[in-house]
Protein backbone atom coordinates (compact mmCIF):
# COMPACT_ATOMS: atom_id res chain seq x y z
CA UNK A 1 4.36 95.84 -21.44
CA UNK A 2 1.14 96.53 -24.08
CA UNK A 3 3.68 94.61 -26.72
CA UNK A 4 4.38 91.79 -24.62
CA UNK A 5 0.68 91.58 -23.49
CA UNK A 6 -0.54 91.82 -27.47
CA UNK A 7 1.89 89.32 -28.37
CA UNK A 8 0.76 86.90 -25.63
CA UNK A 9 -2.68 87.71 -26.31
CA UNK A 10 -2.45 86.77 -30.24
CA UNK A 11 -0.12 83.92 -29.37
CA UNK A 12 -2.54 81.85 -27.35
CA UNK A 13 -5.82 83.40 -29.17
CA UNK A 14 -4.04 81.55 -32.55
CA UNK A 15 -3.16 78.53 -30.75
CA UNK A 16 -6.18 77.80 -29.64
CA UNK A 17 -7.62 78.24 -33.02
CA UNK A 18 -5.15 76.05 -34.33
CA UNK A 19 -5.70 73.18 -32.02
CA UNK A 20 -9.39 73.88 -32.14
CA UNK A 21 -9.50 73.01 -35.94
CA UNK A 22 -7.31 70.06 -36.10
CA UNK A 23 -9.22 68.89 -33.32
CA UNK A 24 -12.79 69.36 -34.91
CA UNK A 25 -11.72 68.15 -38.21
CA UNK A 26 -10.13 64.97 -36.79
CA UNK A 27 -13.00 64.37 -34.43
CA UNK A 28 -15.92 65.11 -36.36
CA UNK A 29 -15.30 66.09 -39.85
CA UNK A 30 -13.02 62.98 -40.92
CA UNK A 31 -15.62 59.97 -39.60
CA UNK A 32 -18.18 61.86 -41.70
CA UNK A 33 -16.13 61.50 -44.50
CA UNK A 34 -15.08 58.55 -44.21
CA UNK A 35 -18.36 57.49 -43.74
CA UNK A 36 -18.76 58.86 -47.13
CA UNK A 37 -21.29 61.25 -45.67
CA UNK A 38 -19.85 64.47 -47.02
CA UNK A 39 -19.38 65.42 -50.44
CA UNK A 40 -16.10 65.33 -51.77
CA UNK A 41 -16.02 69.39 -52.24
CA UNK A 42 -17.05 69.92 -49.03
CA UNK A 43 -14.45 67.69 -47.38
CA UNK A 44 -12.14 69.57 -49.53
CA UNK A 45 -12.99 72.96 -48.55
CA UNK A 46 -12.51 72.19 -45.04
CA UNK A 47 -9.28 70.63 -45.53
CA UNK A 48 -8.47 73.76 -47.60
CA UNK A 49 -9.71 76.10 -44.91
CA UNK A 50 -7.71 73.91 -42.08
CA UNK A 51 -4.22 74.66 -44.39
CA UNK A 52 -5.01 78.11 -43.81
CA UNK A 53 -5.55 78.20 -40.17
CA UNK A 54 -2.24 75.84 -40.12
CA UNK A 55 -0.09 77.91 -41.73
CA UNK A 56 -1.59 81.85 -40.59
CA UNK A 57 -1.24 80.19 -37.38
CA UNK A 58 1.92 79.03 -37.51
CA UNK A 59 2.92 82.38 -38.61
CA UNK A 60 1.64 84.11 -36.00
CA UNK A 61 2.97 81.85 -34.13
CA UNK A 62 6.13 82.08 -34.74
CA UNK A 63 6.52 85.65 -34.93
CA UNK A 64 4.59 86.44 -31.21
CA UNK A 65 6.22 82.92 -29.36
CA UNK A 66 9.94 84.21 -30.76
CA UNK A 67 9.47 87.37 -29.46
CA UNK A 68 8.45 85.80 -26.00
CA UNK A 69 10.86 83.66 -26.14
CA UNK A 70 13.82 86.27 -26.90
CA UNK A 71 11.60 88.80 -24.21
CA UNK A 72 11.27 86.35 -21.53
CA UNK A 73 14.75 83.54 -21.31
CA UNK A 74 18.20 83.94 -22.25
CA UNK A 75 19.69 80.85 -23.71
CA UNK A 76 20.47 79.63 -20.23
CA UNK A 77 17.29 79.59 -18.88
CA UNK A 78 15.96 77.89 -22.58
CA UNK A 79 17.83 75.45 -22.17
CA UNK A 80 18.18 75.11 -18.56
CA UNK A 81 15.16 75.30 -16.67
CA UNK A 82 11.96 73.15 -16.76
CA UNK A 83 10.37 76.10 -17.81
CA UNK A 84 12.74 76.69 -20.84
CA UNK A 85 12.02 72.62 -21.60
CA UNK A 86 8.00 73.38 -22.02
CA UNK A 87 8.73 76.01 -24.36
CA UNK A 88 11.26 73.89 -26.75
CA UNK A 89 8.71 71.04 -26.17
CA UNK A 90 6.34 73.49 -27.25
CA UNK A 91 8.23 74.53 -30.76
CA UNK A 92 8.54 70.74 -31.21
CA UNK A 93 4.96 70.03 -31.19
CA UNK A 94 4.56 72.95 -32.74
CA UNK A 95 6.90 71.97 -36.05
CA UNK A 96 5.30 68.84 -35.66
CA UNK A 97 1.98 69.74 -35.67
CA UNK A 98 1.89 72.02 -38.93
CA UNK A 99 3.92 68.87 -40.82
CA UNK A 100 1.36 66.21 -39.99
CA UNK A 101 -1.47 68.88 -40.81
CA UNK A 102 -0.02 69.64 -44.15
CA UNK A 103 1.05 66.16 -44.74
CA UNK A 104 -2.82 64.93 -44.26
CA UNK A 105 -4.21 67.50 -45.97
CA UNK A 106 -2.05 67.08 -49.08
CA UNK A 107 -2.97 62.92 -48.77
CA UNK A 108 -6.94 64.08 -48.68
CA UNK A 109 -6.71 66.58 -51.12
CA UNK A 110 -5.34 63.79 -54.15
CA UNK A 111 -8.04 62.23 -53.62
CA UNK A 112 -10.34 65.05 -53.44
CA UNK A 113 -9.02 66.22 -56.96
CA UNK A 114 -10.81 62.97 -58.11
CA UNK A 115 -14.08 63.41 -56.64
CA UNK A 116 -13.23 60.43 -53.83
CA UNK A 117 -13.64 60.89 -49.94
CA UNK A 118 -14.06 57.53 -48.42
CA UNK A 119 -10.04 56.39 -49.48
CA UNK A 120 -8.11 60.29 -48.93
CA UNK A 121 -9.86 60.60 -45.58
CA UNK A 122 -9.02 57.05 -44.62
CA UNK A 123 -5.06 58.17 -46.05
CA UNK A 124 -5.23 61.34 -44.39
CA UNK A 125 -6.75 59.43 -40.92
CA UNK A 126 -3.32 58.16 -39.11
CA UNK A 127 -1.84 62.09 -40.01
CA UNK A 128 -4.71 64.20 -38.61
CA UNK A 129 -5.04 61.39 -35.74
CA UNK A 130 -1.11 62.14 -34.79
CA UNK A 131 -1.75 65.72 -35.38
CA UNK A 132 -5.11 65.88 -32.75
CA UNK A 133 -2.31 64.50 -30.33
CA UNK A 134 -0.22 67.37 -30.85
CA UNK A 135 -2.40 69.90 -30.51
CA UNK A 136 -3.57 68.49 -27.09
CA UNK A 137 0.09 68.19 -25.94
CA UNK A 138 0.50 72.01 -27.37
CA UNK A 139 -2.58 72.52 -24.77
CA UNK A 140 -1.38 70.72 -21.71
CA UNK A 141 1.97 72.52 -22.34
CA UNK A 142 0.52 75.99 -22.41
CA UNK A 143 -1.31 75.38 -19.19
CA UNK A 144 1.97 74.48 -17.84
CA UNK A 145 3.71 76.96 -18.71
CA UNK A 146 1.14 79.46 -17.66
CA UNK A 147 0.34 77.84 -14.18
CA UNK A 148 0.93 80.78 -12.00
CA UNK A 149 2.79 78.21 -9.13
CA UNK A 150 5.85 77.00 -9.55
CA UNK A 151 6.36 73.60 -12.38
CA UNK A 152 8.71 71.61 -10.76
């Protein structure tokens, strides 16, 4: 029961993080850059810092939602109840989300390496746009599946 509860506990706690982040940085930090109101080191360090949350995360992540996952469903129930569909939606954003993270952070940071910010933060845009999607699906899925009533 403690195990379950600390895995729950750091599995929501990093999620929340993790959306947090790619929300900020697509809804605040990128229009400043692209604006060309941030310096490109600073626009660096913060895509630096959000491929660390992304991928400790992810981690964690992985580790604490696996062992729910293998704690709370068998395979029938995985793949068999609307329940078991949040929670393979949920890996699928989740997959999703760290590749369009580290796929706009790796198009900012080129251009970072040159001392730009207008043109990597307008190529990292559409990535960290799609990913600010995902993590607000990962939300609305994770209030799903924790609504105490029944989904369906």
């Amino acid at each position: 029961m403690v195990v379950d509860t600390t895995m729950y506990t750091v599995h929501t706690a990093f999620a929340a993080l993790w959306a947090g982040s790619v929300l900020f940085v697509a809804a605040a930090v990128l229009p400043l850059a692209i604006d060309g109101e941030l310096s490109p080191e600073a626009f660096g360090g913060i895509v630096s810092k959000l491929q660390w949350v992304t991928r400790i995360s992810a981690l964690l992540s992985f580790v604490t939602g696996g062992h729910l996952a293998g704690t709370l469903y068998s395979a029938e129930t995985l793949t068999g109840t609307p329940s078991g569909y949040l929670v393979l939606t949920m890996l699928a954003l989740w997959l999703g989300l760290a590749a369009l993270v580290e796929i706009g952070s790796a198009k900012a940071n080129r251009g970072v390496a040159e001392k730009k910010i207008r043109e990597p933060a307008r190529n990292a845009r559409p990535f960290y746009r799609l990913a600010a999607l995902f993590a607000v699906g990962l939300l609305v899925v994770a209030g799903l599946l924790g609504s105490p009533a029944p989904l369906f």
